[in-house]
PDB file of N, CA and C in Angstrom:
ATOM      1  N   UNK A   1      19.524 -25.801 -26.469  1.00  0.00           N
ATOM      2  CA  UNK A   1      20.002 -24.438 -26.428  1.00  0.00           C
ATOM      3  C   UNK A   1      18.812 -23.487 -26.472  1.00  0.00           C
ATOM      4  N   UNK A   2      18.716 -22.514 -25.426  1.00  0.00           N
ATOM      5  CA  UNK A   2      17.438 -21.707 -25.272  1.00  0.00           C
ATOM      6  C   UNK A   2      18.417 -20.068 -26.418  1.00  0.00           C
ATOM      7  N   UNK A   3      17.098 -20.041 -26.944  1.00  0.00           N
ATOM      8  CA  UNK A   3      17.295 -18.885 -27.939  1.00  0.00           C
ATOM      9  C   UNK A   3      16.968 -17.844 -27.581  1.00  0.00           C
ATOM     10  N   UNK A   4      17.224 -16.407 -27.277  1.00  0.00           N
ATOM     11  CA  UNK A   4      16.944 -15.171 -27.053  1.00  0.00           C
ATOM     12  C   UNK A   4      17.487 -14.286 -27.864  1.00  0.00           C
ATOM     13  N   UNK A   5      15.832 -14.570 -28.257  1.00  0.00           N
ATOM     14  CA  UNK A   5      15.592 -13.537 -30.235  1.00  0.00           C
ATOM     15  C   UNK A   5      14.557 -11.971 -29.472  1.00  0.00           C
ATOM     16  N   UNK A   6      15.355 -11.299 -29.476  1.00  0.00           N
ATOM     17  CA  UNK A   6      14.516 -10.044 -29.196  1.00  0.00           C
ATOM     18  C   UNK A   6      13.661  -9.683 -30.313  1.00  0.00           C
ATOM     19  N   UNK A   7      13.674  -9.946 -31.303  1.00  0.00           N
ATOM     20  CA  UNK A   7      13.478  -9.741 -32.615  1.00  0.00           C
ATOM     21  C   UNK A   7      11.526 -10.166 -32.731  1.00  0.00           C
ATOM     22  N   UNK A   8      11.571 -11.529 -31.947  1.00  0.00           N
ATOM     23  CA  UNK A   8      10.366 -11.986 -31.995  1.00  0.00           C
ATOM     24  C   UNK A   8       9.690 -11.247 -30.318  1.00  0.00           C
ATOM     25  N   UNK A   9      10.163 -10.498 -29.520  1.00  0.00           N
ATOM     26  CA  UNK A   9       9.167  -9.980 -28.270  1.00  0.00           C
ATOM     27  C   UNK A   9       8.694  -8.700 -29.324  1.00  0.00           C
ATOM     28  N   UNK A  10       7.475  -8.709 -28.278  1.00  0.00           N
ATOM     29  CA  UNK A  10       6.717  -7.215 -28.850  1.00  0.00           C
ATOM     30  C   UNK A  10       6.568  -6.795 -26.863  1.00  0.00           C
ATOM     31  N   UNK A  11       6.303  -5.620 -26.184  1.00  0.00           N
ATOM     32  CA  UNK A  11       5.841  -5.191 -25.478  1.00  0.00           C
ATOM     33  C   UNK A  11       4.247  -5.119 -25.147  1.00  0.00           C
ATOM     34  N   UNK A  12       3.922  -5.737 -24.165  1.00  0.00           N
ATOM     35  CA  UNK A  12       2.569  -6.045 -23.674  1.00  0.00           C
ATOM     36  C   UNK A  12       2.579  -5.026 -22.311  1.00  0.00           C
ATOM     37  N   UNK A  13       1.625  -3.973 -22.357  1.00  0.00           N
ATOM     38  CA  UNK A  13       0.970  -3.147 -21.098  1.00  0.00           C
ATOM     39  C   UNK A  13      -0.078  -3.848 -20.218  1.00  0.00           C
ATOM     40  N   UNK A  14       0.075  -3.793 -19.110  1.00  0.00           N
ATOM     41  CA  UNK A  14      -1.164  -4.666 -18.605  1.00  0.00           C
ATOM     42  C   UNK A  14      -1.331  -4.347 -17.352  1.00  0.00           C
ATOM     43  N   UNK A  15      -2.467  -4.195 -17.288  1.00  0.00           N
ATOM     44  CA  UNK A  15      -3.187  -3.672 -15.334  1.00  0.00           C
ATOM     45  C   UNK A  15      -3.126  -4.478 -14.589  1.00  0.00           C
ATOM     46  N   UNK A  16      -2.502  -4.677 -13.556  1.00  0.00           N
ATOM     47  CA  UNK A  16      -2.950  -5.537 -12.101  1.00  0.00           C
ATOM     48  C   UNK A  16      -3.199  -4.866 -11.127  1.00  0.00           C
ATOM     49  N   UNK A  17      -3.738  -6.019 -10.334  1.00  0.00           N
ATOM     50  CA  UNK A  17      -4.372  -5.197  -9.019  1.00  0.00           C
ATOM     51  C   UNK A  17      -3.025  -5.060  -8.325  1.00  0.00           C
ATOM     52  N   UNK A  18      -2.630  -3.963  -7.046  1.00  0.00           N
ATOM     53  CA  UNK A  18      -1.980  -3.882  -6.570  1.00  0.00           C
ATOM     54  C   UNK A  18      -0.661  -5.094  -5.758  1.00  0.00           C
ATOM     55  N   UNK A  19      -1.587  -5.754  -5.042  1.00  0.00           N
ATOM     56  CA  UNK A  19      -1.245  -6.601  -4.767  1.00  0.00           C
ATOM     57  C   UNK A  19      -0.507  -7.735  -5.573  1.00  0.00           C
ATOM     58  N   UNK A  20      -1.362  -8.338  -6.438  1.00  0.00           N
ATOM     59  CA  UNK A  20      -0.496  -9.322  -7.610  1.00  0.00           C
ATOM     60  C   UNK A  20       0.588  -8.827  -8.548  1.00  0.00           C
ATOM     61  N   UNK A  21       0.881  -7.417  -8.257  1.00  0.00           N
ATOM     62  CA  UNK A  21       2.053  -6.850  -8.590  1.00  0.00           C
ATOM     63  C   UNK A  21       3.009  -7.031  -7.770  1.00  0.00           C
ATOM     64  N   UNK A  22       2.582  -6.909  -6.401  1.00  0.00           N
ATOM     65  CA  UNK A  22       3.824  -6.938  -5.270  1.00  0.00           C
ATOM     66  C   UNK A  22       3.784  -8.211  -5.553  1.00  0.00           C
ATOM     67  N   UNK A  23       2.913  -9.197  -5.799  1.00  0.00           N
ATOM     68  CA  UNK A  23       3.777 -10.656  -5.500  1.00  0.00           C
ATOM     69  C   UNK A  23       4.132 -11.101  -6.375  1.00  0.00           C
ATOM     70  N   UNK A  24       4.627 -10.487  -7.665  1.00  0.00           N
ATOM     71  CA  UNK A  24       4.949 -10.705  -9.133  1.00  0.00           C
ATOM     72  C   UNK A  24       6.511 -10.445  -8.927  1.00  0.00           C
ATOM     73  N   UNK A  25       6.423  -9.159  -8.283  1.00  0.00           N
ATOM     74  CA  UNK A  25       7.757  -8.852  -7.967  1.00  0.00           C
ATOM     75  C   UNK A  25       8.278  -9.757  -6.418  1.00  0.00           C
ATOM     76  N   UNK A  26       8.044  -9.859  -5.950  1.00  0.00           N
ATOM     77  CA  UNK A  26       8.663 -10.758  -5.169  1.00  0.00           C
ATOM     78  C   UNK A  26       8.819 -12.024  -5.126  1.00  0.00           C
ATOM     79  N   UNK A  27       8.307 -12.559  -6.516  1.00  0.00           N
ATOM     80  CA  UNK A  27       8.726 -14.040  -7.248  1.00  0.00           C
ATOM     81  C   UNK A  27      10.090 -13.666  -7.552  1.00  0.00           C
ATOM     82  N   UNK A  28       9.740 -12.840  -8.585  1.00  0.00           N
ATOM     83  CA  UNK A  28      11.082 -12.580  -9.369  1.00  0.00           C
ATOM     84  C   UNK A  28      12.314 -12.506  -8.766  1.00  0.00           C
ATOM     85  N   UNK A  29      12.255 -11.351  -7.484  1.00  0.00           N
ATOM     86  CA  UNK A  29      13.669 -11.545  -6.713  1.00  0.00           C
ATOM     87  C   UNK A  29      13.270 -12.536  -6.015  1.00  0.00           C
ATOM     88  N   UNK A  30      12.406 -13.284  -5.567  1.00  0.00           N
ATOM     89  CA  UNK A  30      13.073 -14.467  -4.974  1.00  0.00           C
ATOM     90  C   UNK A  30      13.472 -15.708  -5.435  1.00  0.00           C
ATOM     91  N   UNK A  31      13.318 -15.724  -6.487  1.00  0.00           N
ATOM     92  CA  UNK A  31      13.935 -17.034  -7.942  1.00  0.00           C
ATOM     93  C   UNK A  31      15.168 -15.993  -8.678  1.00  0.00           C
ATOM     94  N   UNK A  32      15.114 -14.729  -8.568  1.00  0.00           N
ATOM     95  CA  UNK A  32      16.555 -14.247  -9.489  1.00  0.00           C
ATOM     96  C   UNK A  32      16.136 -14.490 -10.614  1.00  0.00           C
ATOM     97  N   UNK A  33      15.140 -14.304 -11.295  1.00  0.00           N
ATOM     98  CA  UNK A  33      14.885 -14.171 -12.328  1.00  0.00           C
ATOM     99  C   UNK A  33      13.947 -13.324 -13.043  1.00  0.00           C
ATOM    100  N   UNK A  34      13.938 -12.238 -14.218  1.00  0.00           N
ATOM    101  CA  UNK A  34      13.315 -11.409 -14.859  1.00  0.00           C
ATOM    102  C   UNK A  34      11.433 -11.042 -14.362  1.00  0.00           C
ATOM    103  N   UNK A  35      11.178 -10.573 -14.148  1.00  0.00           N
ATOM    104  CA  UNK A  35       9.958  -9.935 -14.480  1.00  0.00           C
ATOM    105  C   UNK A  35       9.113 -10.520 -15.487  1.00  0.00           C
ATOM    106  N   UNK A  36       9.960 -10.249 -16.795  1.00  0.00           N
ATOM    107  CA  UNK A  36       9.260 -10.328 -17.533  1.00  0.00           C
ATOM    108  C   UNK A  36       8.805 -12.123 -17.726  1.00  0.00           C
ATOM    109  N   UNK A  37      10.284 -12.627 -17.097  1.00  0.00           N
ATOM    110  CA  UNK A  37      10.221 -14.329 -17.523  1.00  0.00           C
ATOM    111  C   UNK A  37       9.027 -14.690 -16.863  1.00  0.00           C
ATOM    112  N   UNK A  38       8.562 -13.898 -15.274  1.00  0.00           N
ATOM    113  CA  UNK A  38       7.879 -14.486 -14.479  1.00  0.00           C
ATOM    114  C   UNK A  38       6.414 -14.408 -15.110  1.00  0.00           C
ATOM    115  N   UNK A  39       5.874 -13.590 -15.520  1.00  0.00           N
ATOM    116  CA  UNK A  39       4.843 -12.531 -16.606  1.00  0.00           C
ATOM    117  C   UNK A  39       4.407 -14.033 -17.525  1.00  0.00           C
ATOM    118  N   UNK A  40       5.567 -14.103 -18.597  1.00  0.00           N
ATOM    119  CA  UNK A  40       5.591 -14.912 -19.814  1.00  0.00           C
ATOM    120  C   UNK A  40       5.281 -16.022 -19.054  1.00  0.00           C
ATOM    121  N   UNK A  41       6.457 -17.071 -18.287  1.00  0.00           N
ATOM    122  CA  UNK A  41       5.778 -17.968 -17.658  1.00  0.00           C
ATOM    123  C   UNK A  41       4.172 -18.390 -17.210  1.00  0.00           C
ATOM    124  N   UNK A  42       3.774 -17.881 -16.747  1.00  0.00           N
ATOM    125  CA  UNK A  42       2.586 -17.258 -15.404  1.00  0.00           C
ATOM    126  C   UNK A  42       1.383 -17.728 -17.024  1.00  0.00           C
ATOM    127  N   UNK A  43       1.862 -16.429 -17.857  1.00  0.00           N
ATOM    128  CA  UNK A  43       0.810 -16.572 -19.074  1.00  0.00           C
ATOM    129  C   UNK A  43       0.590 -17.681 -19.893  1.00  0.00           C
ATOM    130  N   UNK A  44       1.877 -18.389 -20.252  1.00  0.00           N
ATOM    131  CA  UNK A  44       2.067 -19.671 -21.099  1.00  0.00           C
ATOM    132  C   UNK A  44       1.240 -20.875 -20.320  1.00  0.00           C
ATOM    133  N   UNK A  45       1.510 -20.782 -19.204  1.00  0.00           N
ATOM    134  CA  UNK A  45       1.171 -21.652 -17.978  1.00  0.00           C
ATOM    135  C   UNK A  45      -0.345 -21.600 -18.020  1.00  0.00           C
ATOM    136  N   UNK A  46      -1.082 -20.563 -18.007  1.00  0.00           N
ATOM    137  CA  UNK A  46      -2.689 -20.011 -18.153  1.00  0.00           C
ATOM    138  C   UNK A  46      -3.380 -20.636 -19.010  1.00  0.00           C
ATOM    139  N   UNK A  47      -2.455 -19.773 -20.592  1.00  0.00           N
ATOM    140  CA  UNK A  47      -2.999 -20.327 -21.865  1.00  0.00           C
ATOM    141  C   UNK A  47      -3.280 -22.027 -21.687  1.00  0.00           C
ATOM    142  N   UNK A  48      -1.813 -22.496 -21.422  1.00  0.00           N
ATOM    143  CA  UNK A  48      -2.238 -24.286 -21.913  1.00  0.00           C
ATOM    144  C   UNK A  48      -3.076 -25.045 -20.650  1.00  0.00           C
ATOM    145  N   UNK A  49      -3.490 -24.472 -19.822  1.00  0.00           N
ATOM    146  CA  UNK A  49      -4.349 -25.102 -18.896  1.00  0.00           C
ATOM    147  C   UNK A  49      -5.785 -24.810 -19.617  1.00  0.00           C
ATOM    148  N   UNK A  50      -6.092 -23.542 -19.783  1.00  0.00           N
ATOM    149  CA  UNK A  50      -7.506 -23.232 -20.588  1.00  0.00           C
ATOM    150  C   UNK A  50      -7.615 -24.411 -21.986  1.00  0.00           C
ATOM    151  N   UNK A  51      -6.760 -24.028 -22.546  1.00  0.00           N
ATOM    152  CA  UNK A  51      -6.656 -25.252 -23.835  1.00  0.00           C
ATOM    153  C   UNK A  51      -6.916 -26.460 -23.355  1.00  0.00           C
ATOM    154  N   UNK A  52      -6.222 -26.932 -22.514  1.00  0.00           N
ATOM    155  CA  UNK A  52      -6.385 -28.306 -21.845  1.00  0.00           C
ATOM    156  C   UNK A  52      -7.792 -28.757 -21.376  1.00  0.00           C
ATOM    157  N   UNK A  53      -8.431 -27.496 -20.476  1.00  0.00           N
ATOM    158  CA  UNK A  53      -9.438 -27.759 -19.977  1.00  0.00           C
ATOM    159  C   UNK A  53     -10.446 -27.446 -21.210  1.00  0.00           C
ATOM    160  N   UNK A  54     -10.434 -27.318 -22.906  1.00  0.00           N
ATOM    161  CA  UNK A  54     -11.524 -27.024 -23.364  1.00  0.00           C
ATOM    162  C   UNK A  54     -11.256 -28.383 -24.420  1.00  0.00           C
ATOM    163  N   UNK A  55      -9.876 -28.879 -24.479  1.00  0.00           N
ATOM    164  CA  UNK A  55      -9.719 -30.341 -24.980  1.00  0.00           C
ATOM    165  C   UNK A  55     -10.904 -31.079 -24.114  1.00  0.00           C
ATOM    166  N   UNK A  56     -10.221 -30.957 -22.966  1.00  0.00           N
ATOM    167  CA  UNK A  56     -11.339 -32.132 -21.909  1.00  0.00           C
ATOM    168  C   UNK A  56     -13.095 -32.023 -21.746  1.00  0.00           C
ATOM    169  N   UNK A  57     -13.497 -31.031 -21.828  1.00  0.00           N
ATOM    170  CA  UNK A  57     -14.516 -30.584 -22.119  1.00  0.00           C
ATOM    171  C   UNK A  57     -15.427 -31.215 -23.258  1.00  0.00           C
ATOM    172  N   UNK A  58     -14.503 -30.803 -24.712  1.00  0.00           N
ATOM    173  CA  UNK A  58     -14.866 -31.296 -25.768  1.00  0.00           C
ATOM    174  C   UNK A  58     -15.118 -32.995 -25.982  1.00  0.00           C
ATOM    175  N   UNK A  59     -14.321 -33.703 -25.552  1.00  0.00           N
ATOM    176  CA  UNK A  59     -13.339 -34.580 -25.842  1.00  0.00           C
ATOM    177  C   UNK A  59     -13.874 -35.488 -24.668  1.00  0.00           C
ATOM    178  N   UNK A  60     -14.197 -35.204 -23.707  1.00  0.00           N
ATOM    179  CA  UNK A  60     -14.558 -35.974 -22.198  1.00  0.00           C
ATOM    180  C   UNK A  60     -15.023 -36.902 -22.329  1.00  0.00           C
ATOM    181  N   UNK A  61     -16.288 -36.533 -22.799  1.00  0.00           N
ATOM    182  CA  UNK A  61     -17.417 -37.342 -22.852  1.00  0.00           C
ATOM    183  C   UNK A  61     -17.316 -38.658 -23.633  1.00  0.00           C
ATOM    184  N   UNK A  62     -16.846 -38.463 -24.663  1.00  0.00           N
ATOM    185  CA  UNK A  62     -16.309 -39.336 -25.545  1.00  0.00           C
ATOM    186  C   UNK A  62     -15.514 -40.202 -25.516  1.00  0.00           C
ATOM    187  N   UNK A  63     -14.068 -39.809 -24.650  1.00  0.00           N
ATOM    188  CA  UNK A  63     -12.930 -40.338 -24.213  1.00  0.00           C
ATOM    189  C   UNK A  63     -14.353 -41.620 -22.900  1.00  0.00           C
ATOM    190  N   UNK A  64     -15.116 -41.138 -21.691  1.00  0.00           N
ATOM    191  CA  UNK A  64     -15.515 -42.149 -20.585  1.00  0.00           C
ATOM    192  C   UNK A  64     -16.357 -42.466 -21.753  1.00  0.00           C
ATOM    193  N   UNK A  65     -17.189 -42.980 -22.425  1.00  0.00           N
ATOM    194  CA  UNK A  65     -17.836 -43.445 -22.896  1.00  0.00           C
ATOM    195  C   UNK A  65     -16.847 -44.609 -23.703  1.00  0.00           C
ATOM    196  N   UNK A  66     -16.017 -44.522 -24.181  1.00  0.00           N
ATOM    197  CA  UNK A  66     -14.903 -45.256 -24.493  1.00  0.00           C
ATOM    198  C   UNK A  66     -13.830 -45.908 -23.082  1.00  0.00           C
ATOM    199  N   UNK A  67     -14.425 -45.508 -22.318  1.00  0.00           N
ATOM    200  CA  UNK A  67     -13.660 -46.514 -20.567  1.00  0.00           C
ATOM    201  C   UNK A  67     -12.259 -45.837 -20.423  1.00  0.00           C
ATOM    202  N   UNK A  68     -11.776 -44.687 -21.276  1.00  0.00           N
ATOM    203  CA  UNK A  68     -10.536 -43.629 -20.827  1.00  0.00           C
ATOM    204  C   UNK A  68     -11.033 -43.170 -20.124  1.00  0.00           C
ATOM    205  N   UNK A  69      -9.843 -43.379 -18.655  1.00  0.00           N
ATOM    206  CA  UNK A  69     -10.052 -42.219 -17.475  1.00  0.00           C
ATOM    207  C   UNK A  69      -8.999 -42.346 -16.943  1.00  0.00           C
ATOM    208  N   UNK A  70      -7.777 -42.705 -17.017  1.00  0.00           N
ATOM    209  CA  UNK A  70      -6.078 -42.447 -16.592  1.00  0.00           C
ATOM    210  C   UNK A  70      -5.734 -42.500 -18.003  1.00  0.00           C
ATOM    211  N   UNK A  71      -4.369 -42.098 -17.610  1.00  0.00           N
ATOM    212  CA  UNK A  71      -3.326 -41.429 -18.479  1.00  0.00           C
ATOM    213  C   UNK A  71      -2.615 -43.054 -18.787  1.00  0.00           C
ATOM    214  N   UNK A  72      -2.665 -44.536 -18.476  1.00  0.00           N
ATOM    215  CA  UNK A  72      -2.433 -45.455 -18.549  1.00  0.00           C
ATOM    216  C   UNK A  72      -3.699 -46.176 -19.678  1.00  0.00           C
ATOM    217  N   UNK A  73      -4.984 -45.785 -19.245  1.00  0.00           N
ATOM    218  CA  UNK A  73      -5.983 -45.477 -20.241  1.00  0.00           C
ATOM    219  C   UNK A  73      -5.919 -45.206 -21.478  1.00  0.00           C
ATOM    220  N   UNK A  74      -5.589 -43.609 -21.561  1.00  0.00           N
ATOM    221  CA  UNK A  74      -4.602 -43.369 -22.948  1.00  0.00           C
ATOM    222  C   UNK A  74      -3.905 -44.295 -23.863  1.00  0.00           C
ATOM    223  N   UNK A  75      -2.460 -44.631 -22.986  1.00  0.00           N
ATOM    224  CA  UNK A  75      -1.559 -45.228 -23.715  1.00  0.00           C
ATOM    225  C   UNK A  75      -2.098 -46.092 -24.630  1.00  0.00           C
ATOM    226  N   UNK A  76      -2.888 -46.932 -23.147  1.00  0.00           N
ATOM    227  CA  UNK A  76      -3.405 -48.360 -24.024  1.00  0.00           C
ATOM    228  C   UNK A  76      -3.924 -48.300 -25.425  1.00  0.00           C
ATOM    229  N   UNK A  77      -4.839 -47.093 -24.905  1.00  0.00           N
ATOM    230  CA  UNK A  77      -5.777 -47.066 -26.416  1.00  0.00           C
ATOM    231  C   UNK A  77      -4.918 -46.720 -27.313  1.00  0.00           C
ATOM    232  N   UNK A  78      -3.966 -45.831 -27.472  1.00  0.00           N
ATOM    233  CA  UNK A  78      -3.424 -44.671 -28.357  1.00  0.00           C
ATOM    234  C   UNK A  78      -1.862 -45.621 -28.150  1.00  0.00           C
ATOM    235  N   UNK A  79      -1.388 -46.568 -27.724  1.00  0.00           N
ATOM    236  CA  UNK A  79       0.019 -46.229 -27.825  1.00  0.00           C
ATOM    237  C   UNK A  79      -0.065 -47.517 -28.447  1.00  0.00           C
TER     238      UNK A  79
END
């Protein structure tokens, strides 16, 4: 069950260039869905790739030096 707590949004102002506005809005009507969802999405999506890529970063070197390099890699070790 998806929860919609207004309680927890705050309002975020934010500049774009012209263009990535028009195509912000023409996601939205062309999925039928909010603005704002497309915004939040777009950002959540950003955040955990940066995270991801500063896990791997950190973590890389360490992981091939240990012979991890697939996600089958992983398991083995970790599952």
């Amino acid at each position: 069950m998806v929860q919609n707590d207004r309680k927890n949004t705050e309002v975020l102002s934010v500049s774009l260039p012209k263009e990535l506005k028009r195509d912000i809005l023409e996601f939205s009507e062309e999925l039928d869905i909010p603005v704002s969802k497309v915004a939040k999405d777009a950002l959540e999506s950003y955040i955990l790739r940066r995270r991801w890529d500063e896990i791997q970063r950190v973590f890389g070197p360490a992981a091939r030096k240990l012979g991890i390099k697939t996600d089958e890699d992983v398991e083995r070790f970790f599952g």
